[in-house]
Every structure is written in structure tokens, then in C-alpha cells.
PDB file of N, CA and C in Angstrom:
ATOM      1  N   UNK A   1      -0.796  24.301 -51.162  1.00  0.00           N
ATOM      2  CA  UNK A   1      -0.347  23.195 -50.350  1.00  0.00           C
ATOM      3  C   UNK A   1      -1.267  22.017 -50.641  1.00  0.00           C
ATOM      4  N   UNK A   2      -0.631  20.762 -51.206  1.00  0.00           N
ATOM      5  CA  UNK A   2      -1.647  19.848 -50.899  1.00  0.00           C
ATOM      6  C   UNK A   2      -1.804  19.004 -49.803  1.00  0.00           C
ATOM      7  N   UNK A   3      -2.800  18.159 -49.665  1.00  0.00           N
ATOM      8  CA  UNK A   3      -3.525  17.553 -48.179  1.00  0.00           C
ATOM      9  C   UNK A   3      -2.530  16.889 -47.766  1.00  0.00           C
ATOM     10  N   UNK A   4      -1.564  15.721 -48.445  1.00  0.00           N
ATOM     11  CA  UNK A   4      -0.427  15.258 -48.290  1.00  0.00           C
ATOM     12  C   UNK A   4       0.460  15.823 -47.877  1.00  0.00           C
ATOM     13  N   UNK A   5       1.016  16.549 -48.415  1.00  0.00           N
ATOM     14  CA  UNK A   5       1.903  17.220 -47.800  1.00  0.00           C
ATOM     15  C   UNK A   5       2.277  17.814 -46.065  1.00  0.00           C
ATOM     16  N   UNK A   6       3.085  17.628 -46.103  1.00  0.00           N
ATOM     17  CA  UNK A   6       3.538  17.681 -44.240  1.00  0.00           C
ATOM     18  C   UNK A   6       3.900  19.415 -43.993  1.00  0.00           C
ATOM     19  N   UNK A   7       3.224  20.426 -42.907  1.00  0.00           N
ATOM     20  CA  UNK A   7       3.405  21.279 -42.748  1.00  0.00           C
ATOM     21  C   UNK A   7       4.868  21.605 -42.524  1.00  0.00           C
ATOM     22  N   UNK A   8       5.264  22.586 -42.167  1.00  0.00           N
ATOM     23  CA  UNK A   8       6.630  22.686 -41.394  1.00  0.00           C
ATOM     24  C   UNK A   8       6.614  23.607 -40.138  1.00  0.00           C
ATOM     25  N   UNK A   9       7.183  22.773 -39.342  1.00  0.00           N
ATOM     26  CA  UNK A   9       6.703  22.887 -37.453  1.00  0.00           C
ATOM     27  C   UNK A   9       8.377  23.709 -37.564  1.00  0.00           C
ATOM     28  N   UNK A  10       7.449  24.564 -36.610  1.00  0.00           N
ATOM     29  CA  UNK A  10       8.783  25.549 -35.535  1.00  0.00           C
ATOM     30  C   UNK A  10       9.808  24.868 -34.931  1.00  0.00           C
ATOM     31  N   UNK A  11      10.404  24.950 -34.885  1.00  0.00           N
ATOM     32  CA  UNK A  11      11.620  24.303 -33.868  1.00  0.00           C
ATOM     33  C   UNK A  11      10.839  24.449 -32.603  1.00  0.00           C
ATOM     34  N   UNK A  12      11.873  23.614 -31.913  1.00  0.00           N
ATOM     35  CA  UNK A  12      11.156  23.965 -30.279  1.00  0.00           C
ATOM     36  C   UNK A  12      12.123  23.527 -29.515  1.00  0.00           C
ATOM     37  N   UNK A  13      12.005  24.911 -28.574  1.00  0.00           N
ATOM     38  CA  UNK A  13      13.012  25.370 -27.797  1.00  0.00           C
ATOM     39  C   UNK A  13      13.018  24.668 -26.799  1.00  0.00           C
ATOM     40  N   UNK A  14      14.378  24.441 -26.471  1.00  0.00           N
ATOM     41  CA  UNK A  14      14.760  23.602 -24.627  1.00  0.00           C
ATOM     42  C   UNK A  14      14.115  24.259 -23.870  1.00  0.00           C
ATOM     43  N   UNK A  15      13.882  23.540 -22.380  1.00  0.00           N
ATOM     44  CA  UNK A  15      13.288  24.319 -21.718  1.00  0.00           C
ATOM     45  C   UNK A  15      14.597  25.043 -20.902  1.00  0.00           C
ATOM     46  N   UNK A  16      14.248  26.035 -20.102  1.00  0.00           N
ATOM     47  CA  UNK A  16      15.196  26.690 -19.315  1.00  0.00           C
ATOM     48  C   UNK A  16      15.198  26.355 -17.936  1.00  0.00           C
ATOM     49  N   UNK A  17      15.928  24.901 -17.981  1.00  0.00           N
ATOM     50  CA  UNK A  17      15.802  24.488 -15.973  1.00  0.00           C
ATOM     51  C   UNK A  17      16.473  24.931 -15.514  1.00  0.00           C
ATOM     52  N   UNK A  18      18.021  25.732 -15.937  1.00  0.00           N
ATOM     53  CA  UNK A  18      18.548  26.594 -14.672  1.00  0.00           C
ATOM     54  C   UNK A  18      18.104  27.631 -14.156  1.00  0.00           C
ATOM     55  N   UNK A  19      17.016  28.342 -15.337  1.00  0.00           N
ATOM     56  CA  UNK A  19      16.688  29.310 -14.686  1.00  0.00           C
ATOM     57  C   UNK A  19      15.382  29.006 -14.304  1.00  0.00           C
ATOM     58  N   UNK A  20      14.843  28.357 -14.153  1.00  0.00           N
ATOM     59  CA  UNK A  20      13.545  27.376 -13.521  1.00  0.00           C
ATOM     60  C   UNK A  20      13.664  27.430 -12.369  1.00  0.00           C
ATOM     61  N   UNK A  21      14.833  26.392 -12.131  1.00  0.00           N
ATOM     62  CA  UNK A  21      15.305  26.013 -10.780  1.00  0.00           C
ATOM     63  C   UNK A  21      16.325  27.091  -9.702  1.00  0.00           C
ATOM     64  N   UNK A  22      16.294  28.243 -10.342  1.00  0.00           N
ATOM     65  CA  UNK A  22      17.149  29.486  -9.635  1.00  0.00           C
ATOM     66  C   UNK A  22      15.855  29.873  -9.236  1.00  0.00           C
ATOM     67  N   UNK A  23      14.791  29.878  -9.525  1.00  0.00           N
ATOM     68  CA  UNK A  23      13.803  30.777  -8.798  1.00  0.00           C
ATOM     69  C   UNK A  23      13.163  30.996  -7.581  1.00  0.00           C
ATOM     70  N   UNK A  24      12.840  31.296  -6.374  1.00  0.00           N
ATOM     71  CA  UNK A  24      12.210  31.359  -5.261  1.00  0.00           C
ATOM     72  C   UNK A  24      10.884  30.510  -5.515  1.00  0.00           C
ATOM     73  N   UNK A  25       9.773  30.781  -5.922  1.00  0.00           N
ATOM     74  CA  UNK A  25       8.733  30.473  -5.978  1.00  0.00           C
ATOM     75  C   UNK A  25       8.670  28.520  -6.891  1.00  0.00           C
ATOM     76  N   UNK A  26       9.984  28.352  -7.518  1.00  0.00           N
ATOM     77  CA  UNK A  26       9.637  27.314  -7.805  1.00  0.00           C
ATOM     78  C   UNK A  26      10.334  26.104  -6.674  1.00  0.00           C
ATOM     79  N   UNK A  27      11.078  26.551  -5.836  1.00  0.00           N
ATOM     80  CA  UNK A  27      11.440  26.036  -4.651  1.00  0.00           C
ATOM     81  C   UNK A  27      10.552  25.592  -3.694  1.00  0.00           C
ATOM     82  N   UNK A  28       9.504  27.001  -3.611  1.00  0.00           N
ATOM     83  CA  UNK A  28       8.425  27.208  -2.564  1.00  0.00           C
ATOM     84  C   UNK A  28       7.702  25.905  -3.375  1.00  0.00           C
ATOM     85  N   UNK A  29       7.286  25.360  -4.433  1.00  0.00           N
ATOM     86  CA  UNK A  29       6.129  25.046  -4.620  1.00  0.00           C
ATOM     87  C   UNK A  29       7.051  23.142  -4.827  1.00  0.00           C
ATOM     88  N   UNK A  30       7.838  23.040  -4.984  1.00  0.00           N
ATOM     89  CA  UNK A  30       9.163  21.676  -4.975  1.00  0.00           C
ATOM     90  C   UNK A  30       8.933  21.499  -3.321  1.00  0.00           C
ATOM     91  N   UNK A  31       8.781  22.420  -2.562  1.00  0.00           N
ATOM     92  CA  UNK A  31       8.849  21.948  -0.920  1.00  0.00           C
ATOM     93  C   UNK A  31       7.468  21.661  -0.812  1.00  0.00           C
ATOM     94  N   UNK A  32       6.868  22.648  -1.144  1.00  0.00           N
ATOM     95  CA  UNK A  32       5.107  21.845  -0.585  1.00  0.00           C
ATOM     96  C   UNK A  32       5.039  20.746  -1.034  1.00  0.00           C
ATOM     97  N   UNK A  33       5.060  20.531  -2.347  1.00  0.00           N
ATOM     98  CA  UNK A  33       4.420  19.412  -2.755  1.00  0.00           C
ATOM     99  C   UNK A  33       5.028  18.438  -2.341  1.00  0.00           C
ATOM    100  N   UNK A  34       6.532  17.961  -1.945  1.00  0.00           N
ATOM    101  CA  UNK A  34       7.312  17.250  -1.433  1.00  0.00           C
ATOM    102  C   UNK A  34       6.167  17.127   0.567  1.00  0.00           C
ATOM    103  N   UNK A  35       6.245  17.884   0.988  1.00  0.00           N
ATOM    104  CA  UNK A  35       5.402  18.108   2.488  1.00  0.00           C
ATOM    105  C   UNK A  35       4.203  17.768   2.358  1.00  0.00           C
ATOM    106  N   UNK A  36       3.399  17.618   1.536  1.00  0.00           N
ATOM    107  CA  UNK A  36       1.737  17.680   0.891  1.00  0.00           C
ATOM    108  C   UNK A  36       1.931  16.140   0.618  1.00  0.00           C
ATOM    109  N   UNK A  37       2.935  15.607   0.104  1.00  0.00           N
ATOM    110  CA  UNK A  37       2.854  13.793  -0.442  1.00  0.00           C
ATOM    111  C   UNK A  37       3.781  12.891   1.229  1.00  0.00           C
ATOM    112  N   UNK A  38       4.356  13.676   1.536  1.00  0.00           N
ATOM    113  CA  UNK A  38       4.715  13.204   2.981  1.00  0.00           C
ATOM    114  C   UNK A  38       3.745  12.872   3.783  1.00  0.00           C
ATOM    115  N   UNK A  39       3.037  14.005   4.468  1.00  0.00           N
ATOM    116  CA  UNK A  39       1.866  13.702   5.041  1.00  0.00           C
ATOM    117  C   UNK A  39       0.956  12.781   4.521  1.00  0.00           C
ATOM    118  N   UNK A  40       0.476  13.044   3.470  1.00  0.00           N
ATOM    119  CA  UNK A  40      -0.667  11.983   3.058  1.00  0.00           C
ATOM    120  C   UNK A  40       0.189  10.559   3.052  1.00  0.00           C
ATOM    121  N   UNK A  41       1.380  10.093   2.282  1.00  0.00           N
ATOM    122  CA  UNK A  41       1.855   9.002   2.767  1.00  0.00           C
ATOM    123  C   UNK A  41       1.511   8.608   4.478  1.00  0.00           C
ATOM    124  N   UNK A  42       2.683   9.012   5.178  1.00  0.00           N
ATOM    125  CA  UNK A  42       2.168   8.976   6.560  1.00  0.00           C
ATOM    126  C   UNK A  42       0.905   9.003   6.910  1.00  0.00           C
ATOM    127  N   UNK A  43       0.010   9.403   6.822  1.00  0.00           N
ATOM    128  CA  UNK A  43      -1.421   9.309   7.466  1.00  0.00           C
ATOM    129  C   UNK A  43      -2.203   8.310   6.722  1.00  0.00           C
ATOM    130  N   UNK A  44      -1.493   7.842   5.180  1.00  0.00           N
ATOM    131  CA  UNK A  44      -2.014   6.589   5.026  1.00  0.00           C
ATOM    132  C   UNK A  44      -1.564   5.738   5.041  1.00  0.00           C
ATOM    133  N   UNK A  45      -0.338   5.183   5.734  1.00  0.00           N
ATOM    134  CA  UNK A  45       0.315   3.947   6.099  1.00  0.00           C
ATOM    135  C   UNK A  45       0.490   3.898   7.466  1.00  0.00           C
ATOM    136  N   UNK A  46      -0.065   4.948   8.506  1.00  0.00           N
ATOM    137  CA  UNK A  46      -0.635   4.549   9.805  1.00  0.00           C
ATOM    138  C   UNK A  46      -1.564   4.552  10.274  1.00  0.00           C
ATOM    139  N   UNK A  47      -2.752   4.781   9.504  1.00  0.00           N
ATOM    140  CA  UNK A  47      -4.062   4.779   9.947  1.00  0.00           C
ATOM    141  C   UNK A  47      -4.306   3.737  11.009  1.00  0.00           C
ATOM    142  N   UNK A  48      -4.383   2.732   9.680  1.00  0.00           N
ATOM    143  CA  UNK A  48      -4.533   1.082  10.269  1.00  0.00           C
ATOM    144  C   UNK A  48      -4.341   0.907  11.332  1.00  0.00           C
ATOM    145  N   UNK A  49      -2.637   1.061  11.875  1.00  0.00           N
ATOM    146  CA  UNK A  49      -2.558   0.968  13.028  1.00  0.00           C
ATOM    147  C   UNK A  49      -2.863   1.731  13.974  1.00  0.00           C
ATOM    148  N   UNK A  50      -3.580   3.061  13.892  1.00  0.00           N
ATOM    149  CA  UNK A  50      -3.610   3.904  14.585  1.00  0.00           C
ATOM    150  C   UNK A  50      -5.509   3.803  14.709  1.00  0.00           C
ATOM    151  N   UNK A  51      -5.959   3.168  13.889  1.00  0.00           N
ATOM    152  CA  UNK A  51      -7.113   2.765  14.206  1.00  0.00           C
ATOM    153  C   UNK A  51      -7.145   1.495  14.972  1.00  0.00           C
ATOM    154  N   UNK A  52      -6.125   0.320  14.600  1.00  0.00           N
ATOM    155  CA  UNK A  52      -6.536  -1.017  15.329  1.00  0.00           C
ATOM    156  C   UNK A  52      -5.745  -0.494  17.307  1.00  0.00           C
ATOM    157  N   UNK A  53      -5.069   0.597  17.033  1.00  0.00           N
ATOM    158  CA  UNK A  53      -4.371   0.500  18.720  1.00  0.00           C
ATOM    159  C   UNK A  53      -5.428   1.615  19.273  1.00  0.00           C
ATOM    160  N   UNK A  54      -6.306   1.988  19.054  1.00  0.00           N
ATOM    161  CA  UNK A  54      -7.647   3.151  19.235  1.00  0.00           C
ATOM    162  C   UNK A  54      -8.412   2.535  19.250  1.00  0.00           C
ATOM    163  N   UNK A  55      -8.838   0.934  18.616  1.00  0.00           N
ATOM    164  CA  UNK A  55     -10.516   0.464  18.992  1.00  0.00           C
ATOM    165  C   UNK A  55      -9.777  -0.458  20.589  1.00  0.00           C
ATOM    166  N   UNK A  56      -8.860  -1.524  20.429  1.00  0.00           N
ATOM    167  CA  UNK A  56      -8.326  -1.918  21.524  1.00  0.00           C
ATOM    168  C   UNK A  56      -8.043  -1.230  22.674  1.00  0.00           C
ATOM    169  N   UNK A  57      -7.948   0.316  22.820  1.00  0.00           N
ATOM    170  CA  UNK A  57      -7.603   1.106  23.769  1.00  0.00           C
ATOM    171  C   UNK A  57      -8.924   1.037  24.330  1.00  0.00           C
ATOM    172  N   UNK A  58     -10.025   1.668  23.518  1.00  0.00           N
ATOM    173  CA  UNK A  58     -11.415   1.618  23.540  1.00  0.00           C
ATOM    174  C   UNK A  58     -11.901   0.995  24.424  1.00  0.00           C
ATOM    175  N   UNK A  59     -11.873  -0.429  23.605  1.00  0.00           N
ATOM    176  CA  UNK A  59     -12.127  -1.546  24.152  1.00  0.00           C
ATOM    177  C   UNK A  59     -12.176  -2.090  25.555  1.00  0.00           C
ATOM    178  N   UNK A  60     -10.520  -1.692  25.727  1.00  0.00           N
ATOM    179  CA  UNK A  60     -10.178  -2.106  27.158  1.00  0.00           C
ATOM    180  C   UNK A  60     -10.858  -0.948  28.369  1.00  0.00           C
ATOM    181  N   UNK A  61     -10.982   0.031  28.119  1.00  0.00           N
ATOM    182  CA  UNK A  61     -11.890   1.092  28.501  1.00  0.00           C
ATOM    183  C   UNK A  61     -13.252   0.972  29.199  1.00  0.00           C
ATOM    184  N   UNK A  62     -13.970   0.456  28.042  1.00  0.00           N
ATOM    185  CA  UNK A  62     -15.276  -0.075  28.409  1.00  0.00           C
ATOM    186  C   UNK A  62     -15.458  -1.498  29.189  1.00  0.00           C
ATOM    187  N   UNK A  63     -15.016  -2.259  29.220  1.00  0.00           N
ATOM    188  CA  UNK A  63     -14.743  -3.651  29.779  1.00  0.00           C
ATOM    189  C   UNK A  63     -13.807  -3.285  31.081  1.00  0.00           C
ATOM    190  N   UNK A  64     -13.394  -2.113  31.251  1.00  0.00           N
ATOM    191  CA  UNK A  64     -12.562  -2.325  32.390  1.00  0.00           C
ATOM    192  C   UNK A  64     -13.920  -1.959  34.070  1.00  0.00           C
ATOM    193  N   UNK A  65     -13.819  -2.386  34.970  1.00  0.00           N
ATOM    194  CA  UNK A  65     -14.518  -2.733  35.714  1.00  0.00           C
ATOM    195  C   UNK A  65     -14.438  -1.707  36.881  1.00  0.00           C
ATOM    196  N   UNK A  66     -13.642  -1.095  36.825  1.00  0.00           N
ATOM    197  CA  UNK A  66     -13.606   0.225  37.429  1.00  0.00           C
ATOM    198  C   UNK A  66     -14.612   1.649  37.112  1.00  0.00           C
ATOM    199  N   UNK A  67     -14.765   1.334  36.014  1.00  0.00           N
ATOM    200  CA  UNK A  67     -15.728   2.250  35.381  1.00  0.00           C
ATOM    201  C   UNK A  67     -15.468   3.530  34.986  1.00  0.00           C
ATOM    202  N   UNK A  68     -14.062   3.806  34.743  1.00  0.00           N
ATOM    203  CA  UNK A  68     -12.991   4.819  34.615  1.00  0.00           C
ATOM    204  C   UNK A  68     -13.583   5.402  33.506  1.00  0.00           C
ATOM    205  N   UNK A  69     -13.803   4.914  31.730  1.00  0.00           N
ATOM    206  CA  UNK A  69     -13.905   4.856  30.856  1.00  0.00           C
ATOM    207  C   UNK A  69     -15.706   5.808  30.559  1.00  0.00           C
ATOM    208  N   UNK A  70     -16.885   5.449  31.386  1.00  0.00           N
ATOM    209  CA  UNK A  70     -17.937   5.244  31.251  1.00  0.00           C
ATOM    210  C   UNK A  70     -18.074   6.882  31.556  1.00  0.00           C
ATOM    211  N   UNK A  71     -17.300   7.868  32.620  1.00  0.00           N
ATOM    212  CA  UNK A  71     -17.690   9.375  32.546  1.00  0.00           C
ATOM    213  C   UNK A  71     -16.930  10.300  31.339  1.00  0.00           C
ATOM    214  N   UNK A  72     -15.957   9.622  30.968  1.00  0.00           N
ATOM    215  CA  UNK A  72     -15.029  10.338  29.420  1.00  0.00           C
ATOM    216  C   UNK A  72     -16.188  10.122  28.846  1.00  0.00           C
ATOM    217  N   UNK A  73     -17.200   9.371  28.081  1.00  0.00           N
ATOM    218  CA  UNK A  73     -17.967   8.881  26.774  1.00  0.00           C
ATOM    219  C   UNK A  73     -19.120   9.788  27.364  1.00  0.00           C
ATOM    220  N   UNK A  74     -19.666   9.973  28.525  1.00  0.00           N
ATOM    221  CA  UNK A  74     -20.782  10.951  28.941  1.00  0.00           C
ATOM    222  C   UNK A  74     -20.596  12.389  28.282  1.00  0.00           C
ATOM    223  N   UNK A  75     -21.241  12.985  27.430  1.00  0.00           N
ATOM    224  CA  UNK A  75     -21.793  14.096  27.071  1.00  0.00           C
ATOM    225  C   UNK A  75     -21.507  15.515  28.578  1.00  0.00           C
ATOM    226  N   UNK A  76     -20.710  16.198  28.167  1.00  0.00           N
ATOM    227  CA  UNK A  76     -21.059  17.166  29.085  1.00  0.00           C
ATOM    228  C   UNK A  76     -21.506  17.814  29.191  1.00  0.00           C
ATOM    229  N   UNK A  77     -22.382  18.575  30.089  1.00  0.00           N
ATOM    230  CA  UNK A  77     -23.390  19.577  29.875  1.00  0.00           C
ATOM    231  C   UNK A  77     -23.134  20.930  29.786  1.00  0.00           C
ATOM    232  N   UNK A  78     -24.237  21.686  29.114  1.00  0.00           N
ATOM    233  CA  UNK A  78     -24.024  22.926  28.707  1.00  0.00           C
ATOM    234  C   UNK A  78     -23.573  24.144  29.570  1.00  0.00           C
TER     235      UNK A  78
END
């Protein structure tokens, strides 16, 4: 063979998605990961707000004059 020369490659086979997609376990793992990118979406496009309506809740908490707020934040004892 010389260096030039071009080897000769195997064919290569289709893949088999019907029988891919007939399987149990590749369903199981098409649903998680579908449930696994849900959640993380969701928990990162409401943080924000779920942090800015949690410091304002806070907020109003401590400033409120009743003093409602001030025995929740106390440490309870052992």
C-alpha cells in the first residue's frame, strides 16, 4: 500500500431507531432527562423572583412594628 493511497472503510450501518425507540429503558431515560431539564429550567427562571418576593417579605417582617417577625429569626433552644 502506498502512503497516498486511501484505505477502504467498512460501510456503516443505519442506526436501528425503531428498535431503539421500542425499548423500555430508552423511554425511562427520554422521560428523565426531559424531567431533569424541566426542573432546572423552572428553578432557573424563578429564582429571581422567588428571591426578590423573599427579601421584600423579609423585609416587611423586620420593619414591621409589632415585632411578629423578631421570635421566627430567634434560634431555638436545645
Amino acid at each position: 500500500m502506498t502512503p497516498g493511497a486511501a484505505r477502504a472503510q467498512k460501510p456503516t450501518q443505519e442506526i436501528p431507531w425503531r428498535l431503539l425507540l421500542s425499548k423500555a429503558p430508552v423511554w425511562a431515560l427520554i422521560v428523565c432527562h426531559f424531567c431533569h431539564n424541566w426542573g432546572t429550567f423552572i428553578l432557573l427562571t424563578w429564582m429571581p423572583t422567588y428571591y426578590n418576593q423573599a427579601r421584600l417579605c423579609l423585609n416587611a417582617q423586620i420593619q414591621s412594628p409589632s415585632g411578629v417577625a423578631a421570635p421566627l429569626m430567634m434560634p431555638k433552644p436545645l
